[in-house]
Each structure stands twice: as structure tokens, then as C-alpha cells.
C-alpha atoms as a PDB file:
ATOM      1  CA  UNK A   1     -65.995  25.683 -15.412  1.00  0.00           C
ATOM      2  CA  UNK A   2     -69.507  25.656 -15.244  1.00  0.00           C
ATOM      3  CA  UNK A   3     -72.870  23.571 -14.522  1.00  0.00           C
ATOM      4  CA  UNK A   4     -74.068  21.551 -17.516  1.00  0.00           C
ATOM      5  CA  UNK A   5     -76.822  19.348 -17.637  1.00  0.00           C
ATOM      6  CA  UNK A   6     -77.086  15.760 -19.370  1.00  0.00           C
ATOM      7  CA  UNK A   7     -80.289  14.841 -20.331  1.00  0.00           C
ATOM      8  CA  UNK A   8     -81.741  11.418 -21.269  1.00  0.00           C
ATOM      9  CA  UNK A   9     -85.269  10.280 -22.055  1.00  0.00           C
ATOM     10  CA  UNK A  10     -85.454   6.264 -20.985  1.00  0.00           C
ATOM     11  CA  UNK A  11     -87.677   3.546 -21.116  1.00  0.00           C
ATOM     12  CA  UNK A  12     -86.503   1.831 -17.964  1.00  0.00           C
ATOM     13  CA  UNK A  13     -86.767   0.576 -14.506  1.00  0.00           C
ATOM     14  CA  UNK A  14     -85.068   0.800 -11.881  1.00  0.00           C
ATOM     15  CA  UNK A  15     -82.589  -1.811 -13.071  1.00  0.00           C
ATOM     16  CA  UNK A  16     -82.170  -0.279 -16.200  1.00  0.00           C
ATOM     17  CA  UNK A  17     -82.056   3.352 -14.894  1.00  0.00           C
ATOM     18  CA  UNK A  18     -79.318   2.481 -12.035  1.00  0.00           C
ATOM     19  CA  UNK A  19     -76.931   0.934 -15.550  1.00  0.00           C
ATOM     20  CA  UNK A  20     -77.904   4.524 -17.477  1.00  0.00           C
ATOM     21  CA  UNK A  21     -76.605   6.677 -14.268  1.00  0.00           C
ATOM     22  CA  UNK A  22     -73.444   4.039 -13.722  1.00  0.00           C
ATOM     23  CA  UNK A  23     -72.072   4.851 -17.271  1.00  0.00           C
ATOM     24  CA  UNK A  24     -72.854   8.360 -17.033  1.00  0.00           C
ATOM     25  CA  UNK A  25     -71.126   8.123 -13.797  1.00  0.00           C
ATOM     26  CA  UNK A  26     -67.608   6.722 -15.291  1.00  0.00           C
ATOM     27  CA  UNK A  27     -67.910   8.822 -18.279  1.00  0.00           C
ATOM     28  CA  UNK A  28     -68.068  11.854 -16.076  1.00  0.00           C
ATOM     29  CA  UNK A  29     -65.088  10.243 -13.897  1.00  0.00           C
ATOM     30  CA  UNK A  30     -62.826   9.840 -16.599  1.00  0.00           C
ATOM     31  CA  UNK A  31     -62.702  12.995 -17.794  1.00  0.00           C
ATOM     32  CA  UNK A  32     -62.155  14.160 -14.440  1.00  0.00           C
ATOM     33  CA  UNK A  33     -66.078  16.483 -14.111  1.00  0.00           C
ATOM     34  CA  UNK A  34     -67.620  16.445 -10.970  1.00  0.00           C
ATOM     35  CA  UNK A  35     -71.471  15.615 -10.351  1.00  0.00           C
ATOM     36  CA  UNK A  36     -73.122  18.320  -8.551  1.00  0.00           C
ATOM     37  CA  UNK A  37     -76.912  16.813  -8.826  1.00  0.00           C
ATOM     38  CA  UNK A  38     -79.232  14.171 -10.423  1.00  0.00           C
ATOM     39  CA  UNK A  39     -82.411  14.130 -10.709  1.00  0.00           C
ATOM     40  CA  UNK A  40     -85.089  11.464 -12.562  1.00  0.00           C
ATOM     41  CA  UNK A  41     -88.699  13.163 -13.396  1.00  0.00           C
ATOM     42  CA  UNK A  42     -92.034  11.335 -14.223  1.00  0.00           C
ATOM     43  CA  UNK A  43     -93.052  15.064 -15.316  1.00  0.00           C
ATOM     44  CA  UNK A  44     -91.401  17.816 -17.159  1.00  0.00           C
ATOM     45  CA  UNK A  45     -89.839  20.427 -14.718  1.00  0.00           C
ATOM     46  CA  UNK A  46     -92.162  23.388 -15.238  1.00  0.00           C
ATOM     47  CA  UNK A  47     -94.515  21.885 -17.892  1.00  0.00           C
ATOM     48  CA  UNK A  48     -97.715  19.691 -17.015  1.00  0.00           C
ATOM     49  CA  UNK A  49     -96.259  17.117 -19.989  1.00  0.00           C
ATOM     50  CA  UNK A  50     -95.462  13.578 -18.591  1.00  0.00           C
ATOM     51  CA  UNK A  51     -92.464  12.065 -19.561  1.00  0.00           C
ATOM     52  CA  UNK A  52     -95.039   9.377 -20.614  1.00  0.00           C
ATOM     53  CA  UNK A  53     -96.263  12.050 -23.134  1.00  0.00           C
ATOM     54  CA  UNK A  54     -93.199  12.777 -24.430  1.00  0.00           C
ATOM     55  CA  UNK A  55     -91.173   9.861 -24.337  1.00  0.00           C
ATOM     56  CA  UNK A  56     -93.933   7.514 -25.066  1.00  0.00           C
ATOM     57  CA  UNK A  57     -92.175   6.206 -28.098  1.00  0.00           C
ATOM     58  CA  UNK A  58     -89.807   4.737 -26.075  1.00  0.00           C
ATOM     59  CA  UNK A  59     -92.185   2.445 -24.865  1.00  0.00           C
ATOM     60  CA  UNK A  60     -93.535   1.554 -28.417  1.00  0.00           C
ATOM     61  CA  UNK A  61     -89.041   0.988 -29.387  1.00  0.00           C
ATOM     62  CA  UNK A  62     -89.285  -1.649 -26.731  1.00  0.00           C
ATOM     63  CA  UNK A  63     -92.470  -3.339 -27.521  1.00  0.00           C
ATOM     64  CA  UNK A  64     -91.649  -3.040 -31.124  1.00  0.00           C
ATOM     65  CA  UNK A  65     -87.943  -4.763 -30.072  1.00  0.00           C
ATOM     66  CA  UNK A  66     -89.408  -7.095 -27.518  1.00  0.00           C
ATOM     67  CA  UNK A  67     -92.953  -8.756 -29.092  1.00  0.00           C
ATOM     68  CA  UNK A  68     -94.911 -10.854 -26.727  1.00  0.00           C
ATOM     69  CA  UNK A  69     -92.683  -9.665 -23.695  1.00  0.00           C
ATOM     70  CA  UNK A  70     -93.395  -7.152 -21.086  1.00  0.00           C
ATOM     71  CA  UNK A  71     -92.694  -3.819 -20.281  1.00  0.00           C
ATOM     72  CA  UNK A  72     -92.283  -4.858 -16.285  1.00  0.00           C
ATOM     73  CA  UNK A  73     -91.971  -2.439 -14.431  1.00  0.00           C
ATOM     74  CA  UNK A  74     -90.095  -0.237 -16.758  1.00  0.00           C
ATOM     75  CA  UNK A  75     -91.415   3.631 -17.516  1.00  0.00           C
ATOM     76  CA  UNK A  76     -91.036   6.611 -19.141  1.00  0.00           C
ATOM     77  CA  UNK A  77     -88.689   9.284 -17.572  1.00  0.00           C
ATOM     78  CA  UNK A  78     -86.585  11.637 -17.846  1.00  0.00           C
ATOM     79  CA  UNK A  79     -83.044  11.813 -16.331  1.00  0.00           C
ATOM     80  CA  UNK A  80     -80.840  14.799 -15.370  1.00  0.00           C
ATOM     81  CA  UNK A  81     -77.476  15.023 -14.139  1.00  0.00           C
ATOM     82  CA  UNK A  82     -75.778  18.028 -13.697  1.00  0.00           C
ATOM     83  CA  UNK A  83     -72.111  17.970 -13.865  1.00  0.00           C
ATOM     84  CA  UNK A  84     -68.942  20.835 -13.382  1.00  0.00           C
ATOM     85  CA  UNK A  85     -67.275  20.967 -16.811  1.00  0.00           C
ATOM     86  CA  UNK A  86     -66.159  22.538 -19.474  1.00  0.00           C
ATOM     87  CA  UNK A  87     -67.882  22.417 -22.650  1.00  0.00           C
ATOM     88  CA  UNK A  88     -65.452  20.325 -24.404  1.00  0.00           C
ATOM     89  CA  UNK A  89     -65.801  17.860 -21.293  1.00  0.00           C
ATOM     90  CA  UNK A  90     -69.236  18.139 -21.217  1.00  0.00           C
ATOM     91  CA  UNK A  91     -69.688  16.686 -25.451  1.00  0.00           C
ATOM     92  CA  UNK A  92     -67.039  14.644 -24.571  1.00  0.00           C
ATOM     93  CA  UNK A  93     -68.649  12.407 -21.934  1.00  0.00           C
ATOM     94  CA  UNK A  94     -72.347  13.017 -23.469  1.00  0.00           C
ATOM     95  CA  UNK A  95     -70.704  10.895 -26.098  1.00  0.00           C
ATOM     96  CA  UNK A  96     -69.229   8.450 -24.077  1.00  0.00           C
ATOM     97  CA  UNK A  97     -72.595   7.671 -22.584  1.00  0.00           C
ATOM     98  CA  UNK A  98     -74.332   7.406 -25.675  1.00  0.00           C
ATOM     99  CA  UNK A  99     -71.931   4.990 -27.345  1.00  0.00           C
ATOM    100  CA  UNK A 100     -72.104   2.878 -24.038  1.00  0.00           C
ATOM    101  CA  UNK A 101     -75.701   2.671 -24.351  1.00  0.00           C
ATOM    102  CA  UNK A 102     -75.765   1.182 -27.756  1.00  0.00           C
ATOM    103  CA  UNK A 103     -72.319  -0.043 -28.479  1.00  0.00           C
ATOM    104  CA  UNK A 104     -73.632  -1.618 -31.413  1.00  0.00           C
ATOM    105  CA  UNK A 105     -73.358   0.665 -34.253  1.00  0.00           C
ATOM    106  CA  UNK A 106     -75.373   1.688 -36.873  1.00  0.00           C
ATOM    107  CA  UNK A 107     -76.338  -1.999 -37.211  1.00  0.00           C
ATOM    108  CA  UNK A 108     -79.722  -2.680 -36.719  1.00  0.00           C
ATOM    109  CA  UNK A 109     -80.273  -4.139 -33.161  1.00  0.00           C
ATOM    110  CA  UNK A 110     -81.927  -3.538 -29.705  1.00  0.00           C
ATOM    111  CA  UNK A 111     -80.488  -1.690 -27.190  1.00  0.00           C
ATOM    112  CA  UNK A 112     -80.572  -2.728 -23.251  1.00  0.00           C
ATOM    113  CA  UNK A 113     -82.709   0.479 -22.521  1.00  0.00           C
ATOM    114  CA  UNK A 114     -84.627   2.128 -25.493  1.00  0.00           C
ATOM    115  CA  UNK A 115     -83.412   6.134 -25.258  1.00  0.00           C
ATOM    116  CA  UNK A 116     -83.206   9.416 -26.661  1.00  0.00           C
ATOM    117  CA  UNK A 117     -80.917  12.281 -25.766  1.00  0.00           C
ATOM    118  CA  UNK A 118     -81.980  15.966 -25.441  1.00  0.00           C
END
């Protein structure tokens, strides 16, 4: 087994953020991998990019899904959590997550917080 790392770009707050890291947490529980870290940047680790800069279009997804309404207190960023798995495991519960996310299909619709996975 080794580290792997789960990456997610979000448009969230702290609301939204604290559902995103719940369902990554029962994904990873089910299939039995263990969390080692987590970590949720504003900034790219070892770039000067914001996560404002590159996951601005998030913000555009929501305000495009969401006229008239407000943002809040939501924000680009960037979580990481690094889990003890195998590969298999590891495609396995990135799937999971993403499914959870938007369990809607291909269907047009909005999704609770606008993402993208890296």
C-alpha cells in the first residue's frame, strides 16, 4: 500500500467543504483506506497561482446555476486528502466521491457544490 492523494477543486464554504470531506470520508471507510492527511489550500502548493485563478470557473458554474443569488461566503480552493491504498482502492473511492457529489447523472442540473477533480 501506498500514499495517494485525492484532489478536488470546489466552489464552497465551509458548509459545503465539511459535506465534500464527509463523503470522501465514507468512501475512504468503506473500502477499508486509511486517511493519513488533509489539507484545503487558497494557493497552489509550490506555485504563486490562487486557487481563485485556477478554479475561478467554479465560481462562474455557480453564478451561472444560481442567478440573482450569492456566492456567501463560498470560495475557491483546493482540497487534498491523502489516503493509504492501493490503486484499485484509490479509483475506487475517487469514484464514489464523485458520483456522491452529483448523483444526478448526465442530466442537466446543479450540483450542491460546483467541482472539478484533478
Amino acid at each position: 500500500m501506498r500514499t495517494r492523494t485525492l484532489t478536488f477543486g470546489l466552489y464552497a464554504d465551509e458548509q459545503g467543504l465539511a459535506w465534500v470531506r464527509r463523503l470522501v470520508q465514507e468512501a475512504a471507510a468503506s473500502r477499508s483506506a486509511r486517511i493519513v492527511r488533509e489539507t484545503v489550500a487558497r494557493t497552489l502548493p509550490g506555485s504563486e497561482l490562487s486557487t481563485a485563478d485556477v478554479y475561478g470557473m467554479l465560481a462562474e458554474q455557480w453564478a451561472w446555476e444560481h442567478p440573482g443569488q450569492s456566492g456567501g461566503a463560498r470560495e475557491p480552493v483546493e482540497l487534498r486528502v491523502h489516503v493509504v491504498c492501493s490503486l484499485r482502492t484509490w479509483r475506487a473511492i475517487r469514484k464514489t466521491v464523485i458520483r456522491n457529489m452529483c448523483p444526478e447523472g448526465t442530466a442537466p442540473h446543479v450540483c450542491r457544490v460546483p467541482w472539478i477533480a484533478a
